[in-house]
N, C-alpha and C. Protein backbone atom coordinates (compact mmCIF):
# COMPACT_ATOMS: atom_id res chain seq x y z
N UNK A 1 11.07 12.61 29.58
CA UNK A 1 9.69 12.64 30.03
C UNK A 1 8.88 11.71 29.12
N UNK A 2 8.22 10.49 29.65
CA UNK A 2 7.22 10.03 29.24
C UNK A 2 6.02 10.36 28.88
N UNK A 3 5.48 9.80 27.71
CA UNK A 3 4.33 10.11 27.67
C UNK A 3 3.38 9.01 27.84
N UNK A 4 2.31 9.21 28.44
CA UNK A 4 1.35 8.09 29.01
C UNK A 4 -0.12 7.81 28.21
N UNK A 5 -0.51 6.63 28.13
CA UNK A 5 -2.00 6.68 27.74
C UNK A 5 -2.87 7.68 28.17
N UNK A 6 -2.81 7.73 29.45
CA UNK A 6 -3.71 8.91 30.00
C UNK A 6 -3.65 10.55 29.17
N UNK A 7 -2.30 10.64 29.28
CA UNK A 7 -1.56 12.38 28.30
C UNK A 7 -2.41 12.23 26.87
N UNK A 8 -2.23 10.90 26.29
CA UNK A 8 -2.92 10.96 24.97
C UNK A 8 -4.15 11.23 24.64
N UNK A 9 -4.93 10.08 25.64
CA UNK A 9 -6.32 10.75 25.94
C UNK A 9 -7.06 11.94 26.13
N UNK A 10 -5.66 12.55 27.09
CA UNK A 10 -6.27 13.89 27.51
C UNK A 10 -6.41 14.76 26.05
N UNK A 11 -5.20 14.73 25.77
CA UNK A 11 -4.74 15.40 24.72
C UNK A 11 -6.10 15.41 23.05
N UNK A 12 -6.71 14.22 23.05
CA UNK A 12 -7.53 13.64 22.03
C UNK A 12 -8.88 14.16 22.35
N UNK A 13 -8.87 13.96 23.35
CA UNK A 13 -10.36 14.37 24.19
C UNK A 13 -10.41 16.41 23.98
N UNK A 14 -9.16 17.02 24.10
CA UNK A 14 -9.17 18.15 23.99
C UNK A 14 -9.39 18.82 22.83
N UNK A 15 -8.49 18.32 21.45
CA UNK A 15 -8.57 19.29 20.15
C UNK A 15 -8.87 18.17 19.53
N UNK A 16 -8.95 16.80 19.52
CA UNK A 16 -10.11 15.88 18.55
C UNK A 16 -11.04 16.47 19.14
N UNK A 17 -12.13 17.55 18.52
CA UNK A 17 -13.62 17.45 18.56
C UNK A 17 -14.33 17.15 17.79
N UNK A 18 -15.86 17.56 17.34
CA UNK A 18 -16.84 17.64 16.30
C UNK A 18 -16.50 19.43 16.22
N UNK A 19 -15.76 19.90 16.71
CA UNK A 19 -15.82 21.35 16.34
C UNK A 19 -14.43 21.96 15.48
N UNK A 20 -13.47 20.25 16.07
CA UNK A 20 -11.64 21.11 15.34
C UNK A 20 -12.02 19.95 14.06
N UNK A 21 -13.06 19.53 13.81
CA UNK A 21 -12.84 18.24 12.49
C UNK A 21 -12.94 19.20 11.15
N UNK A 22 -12.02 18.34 9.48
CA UNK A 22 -12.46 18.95 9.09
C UNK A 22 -12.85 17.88 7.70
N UNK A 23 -14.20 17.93 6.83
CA UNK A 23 -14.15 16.47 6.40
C UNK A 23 -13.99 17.20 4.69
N UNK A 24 -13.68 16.18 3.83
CA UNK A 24 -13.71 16.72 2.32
C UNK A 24 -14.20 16.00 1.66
N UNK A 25 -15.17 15.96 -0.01
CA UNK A 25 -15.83 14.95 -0.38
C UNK A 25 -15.08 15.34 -1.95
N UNK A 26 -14.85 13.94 -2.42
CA UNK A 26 -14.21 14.13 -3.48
C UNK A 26 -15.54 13.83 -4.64
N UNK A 27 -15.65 14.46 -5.85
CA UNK A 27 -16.63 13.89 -6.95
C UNK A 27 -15.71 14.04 -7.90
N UNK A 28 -15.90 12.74 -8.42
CA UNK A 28 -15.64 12.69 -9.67
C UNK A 28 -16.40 13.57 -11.00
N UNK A 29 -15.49 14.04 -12.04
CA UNK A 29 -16.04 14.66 -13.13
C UNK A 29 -17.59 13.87 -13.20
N UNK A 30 -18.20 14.59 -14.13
CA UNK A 30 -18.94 14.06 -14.60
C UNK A 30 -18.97 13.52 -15.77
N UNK A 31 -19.35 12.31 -16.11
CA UNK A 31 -19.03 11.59 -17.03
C UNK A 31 -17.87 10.35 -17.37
N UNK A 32 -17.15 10.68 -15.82
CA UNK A 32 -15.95 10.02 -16.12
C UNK A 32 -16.19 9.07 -14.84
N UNK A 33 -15.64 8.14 -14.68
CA UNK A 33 -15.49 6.53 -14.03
C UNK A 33 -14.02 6.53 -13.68
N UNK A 34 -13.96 5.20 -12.81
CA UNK A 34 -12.65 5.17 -11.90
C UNK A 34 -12.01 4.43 -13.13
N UNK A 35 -10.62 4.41 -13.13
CA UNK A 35 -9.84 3.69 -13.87
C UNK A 35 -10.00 2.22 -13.78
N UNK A 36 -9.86 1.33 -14.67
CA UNK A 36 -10.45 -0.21 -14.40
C UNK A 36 -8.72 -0.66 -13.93
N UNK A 37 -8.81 -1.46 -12.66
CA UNK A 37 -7.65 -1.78 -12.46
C UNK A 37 -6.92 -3.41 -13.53
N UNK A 38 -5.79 -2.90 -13.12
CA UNK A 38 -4.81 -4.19 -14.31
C UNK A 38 -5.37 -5.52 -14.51
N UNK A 39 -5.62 -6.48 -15.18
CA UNK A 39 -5.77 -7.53 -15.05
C UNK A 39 -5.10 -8.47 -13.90
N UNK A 40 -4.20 -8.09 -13.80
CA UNK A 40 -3.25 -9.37 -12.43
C UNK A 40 -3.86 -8.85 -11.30
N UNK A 41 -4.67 -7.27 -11.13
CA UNK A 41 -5.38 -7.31 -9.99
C UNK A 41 -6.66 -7.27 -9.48
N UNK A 42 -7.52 -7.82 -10.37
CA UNK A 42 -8.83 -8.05 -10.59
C UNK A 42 -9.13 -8.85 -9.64
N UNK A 43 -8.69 -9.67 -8.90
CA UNK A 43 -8.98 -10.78 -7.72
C UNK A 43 -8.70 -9.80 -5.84
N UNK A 44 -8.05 -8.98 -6.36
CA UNK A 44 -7.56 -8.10 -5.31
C UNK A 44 -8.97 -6.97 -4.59
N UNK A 45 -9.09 -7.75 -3.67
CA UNK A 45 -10.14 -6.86 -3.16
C UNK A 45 -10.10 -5.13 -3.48
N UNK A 46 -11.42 -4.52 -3.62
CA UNK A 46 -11.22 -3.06 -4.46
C UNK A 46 -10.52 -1.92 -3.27
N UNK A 47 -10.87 -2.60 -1.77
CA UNK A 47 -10.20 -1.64 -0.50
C UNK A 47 -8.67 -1.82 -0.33
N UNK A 48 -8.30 -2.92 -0.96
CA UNK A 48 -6.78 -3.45 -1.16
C UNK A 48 -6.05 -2.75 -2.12
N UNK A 49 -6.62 -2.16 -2.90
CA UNK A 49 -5.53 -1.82 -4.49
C UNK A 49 -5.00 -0.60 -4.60
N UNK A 50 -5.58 0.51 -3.63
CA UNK A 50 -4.52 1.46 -3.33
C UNK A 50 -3.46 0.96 -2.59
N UNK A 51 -3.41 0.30 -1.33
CA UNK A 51 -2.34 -0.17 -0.87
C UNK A 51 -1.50 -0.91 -1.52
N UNK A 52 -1.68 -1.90 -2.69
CA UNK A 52 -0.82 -2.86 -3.57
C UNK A 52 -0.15 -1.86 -4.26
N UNK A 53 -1.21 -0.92 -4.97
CA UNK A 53 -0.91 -0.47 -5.68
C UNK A 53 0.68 0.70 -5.45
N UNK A 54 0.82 1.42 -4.37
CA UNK A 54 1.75 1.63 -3.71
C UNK A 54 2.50 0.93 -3.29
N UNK A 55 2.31 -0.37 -2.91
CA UNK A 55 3.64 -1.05 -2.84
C UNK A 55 4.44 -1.53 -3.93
N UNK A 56 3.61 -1.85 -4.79
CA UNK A 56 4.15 -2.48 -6.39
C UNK A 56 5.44 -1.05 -6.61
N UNK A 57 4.58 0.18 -6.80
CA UNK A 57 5.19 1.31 -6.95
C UNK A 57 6.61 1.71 -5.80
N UNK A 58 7.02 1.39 -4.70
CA UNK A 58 7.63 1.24 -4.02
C UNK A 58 8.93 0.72 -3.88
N UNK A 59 8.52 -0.76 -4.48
CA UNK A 59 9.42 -1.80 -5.31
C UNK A 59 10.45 -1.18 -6.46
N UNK A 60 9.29 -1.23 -7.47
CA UNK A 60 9.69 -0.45 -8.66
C UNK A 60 10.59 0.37 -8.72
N UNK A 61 10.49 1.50 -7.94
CA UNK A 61 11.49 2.80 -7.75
C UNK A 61 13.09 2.29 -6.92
N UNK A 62 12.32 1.10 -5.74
CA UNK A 62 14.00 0.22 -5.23
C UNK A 62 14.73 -0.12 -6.02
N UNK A 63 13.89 -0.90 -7.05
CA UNK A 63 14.37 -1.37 -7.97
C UNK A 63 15.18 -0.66 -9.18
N UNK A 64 14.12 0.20 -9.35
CA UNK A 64 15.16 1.08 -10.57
C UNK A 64 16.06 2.12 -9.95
N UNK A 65 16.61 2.12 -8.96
CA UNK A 65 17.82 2.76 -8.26
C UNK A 65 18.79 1.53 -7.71
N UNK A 66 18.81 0.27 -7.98
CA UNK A 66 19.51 -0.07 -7.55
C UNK A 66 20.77 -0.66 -8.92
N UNK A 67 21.88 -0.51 -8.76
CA UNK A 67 23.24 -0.76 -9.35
C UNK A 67 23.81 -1.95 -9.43
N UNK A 68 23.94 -2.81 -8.12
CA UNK A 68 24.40 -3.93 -8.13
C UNK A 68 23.66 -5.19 -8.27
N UNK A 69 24.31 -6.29 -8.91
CA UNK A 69 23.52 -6.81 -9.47
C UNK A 69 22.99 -7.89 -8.20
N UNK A 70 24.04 -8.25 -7.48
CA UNK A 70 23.54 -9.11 -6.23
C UNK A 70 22.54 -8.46 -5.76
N UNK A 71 22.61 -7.44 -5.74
CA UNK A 71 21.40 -6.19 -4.42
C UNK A 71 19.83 -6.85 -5.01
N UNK A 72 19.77 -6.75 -6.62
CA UNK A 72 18.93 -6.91 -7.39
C UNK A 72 18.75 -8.09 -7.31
N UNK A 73 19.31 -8.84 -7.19
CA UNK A 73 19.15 -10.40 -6.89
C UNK A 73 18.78 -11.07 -5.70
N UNK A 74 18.98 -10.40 -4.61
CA UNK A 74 18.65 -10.47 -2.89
C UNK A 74 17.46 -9.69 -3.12
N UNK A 75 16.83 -8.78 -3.56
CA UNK A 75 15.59 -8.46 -3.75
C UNK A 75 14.36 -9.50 -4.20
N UNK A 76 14.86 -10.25 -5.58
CA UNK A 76 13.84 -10.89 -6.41
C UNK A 76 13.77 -11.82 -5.47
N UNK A 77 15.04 -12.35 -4.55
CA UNK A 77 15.02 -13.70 -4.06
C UNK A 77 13.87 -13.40 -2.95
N UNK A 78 13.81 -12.19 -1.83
CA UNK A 78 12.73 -11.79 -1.19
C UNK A 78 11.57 -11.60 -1.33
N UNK A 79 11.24 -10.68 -3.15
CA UNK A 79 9.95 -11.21 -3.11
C UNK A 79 9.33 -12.53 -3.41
N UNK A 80 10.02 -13.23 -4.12
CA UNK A 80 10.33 -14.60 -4.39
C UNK A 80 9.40 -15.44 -3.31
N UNK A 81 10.15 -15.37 -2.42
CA UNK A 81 9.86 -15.87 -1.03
C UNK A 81 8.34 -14.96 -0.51
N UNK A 82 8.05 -13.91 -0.35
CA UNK A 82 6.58 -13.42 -0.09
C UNK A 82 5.74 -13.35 -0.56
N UNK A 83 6.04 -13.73 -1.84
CA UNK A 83 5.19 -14.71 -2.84
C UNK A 83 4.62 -15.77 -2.95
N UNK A 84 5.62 -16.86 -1.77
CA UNK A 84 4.97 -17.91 -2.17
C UNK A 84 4.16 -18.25 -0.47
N UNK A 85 4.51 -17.10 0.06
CA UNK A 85 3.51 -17.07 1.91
C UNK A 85 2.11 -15.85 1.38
N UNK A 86 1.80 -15.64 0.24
CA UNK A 86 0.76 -14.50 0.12
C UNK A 86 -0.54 -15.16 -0.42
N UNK A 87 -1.48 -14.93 0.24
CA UNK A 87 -2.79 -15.35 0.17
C UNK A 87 -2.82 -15.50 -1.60
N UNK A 88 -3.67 -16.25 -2.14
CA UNK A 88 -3.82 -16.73 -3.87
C UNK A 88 -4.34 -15.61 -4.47
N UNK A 89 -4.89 -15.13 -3.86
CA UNK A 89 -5.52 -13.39 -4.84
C UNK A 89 -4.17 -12.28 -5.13
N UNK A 90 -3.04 -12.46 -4.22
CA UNK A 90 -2.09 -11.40 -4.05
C UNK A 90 -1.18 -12.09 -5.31
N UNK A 91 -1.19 -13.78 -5.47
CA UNK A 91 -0.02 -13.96 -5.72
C UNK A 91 0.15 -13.97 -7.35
N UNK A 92 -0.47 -13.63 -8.14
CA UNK A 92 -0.43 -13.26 -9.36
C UNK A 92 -0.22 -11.84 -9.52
N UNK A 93 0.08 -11.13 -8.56
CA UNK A 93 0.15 -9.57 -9.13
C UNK A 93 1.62 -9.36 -8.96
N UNK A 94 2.69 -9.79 -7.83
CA UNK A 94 3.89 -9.95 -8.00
C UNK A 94 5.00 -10.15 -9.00
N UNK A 95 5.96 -9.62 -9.35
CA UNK A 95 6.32 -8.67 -10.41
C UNK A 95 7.49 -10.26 -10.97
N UNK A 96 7.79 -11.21 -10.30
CA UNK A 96 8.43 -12.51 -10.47
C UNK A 96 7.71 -13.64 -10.44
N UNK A 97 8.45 -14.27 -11.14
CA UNK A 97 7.84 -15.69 -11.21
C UNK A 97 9.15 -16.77 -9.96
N UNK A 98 8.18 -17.56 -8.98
CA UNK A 98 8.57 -18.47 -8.14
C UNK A 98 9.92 -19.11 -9.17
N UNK A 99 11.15 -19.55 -7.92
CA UNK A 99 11.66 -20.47 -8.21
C UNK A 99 13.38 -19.54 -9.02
C-alpha cells in the first residue's frame, strides 16, 4: 500500500495543530555566554557550526575505529578531494591538508 501526498496532508492537517504543538525555550545560565567557536571556524557562518560541527565529530569517530591502513587512506584521499570542491570559508576547517 502506497502512501500518497494527499494521505500526508490529510494526516498533517489532522494532529499537526496549534493545539498538538509543543514549543521549549532554552536560557542560558546567567552569567554565562556561548562557547567561542575554534579558530579554523570563525569564517563559518554561526547557523552552520552545529552542523560542521557534527560532521567534523562524525569523521573523527570513522576515523578512530578504523584499523586498516588503506581504509584510512581512502578516507583522507575523500576528504582530500571535498576539500578542494568546498566553498573558501569551509576549507580551512578540514582536518587535512590538500595534495
Amino acid at each position: 500500500m502506497a502512501v500518497t501526498a494527499d494521505d500526508v496532508k490529510r494526516v498533517a492537517k489532522t494532529y499537526l495543530t496549534k493545539e498538538n504543538r509543543t514549543a521549549g525555550l532554552y536560557y542560558r545560565k546567567s552569567g554565562t555566554s556561548a562557547e567561542a567557536p575554534p579558530p579554523e571556524m570563525s569564517d563559518v557562518p554561526a547557523e552552520m557550526r552545529p552542523m560542521v560541527t557534527a560532521q567534523m565529530k562524525a569523521l573523527k569517530e570513522k576515523l578512530d575505529g578504523m584499523k586498516d591502513a588503506k581504509d584510512v587512506e581512502a578516507m583522507l584521499t575523500d576528504v582530500r578531494q571535498k576539500k578542494d570542491a568546498a566553498p573558501e570559508p569551509f576549507k580551512k576547517i578540514f582536518p587535512c591538508s590538500s595534495g
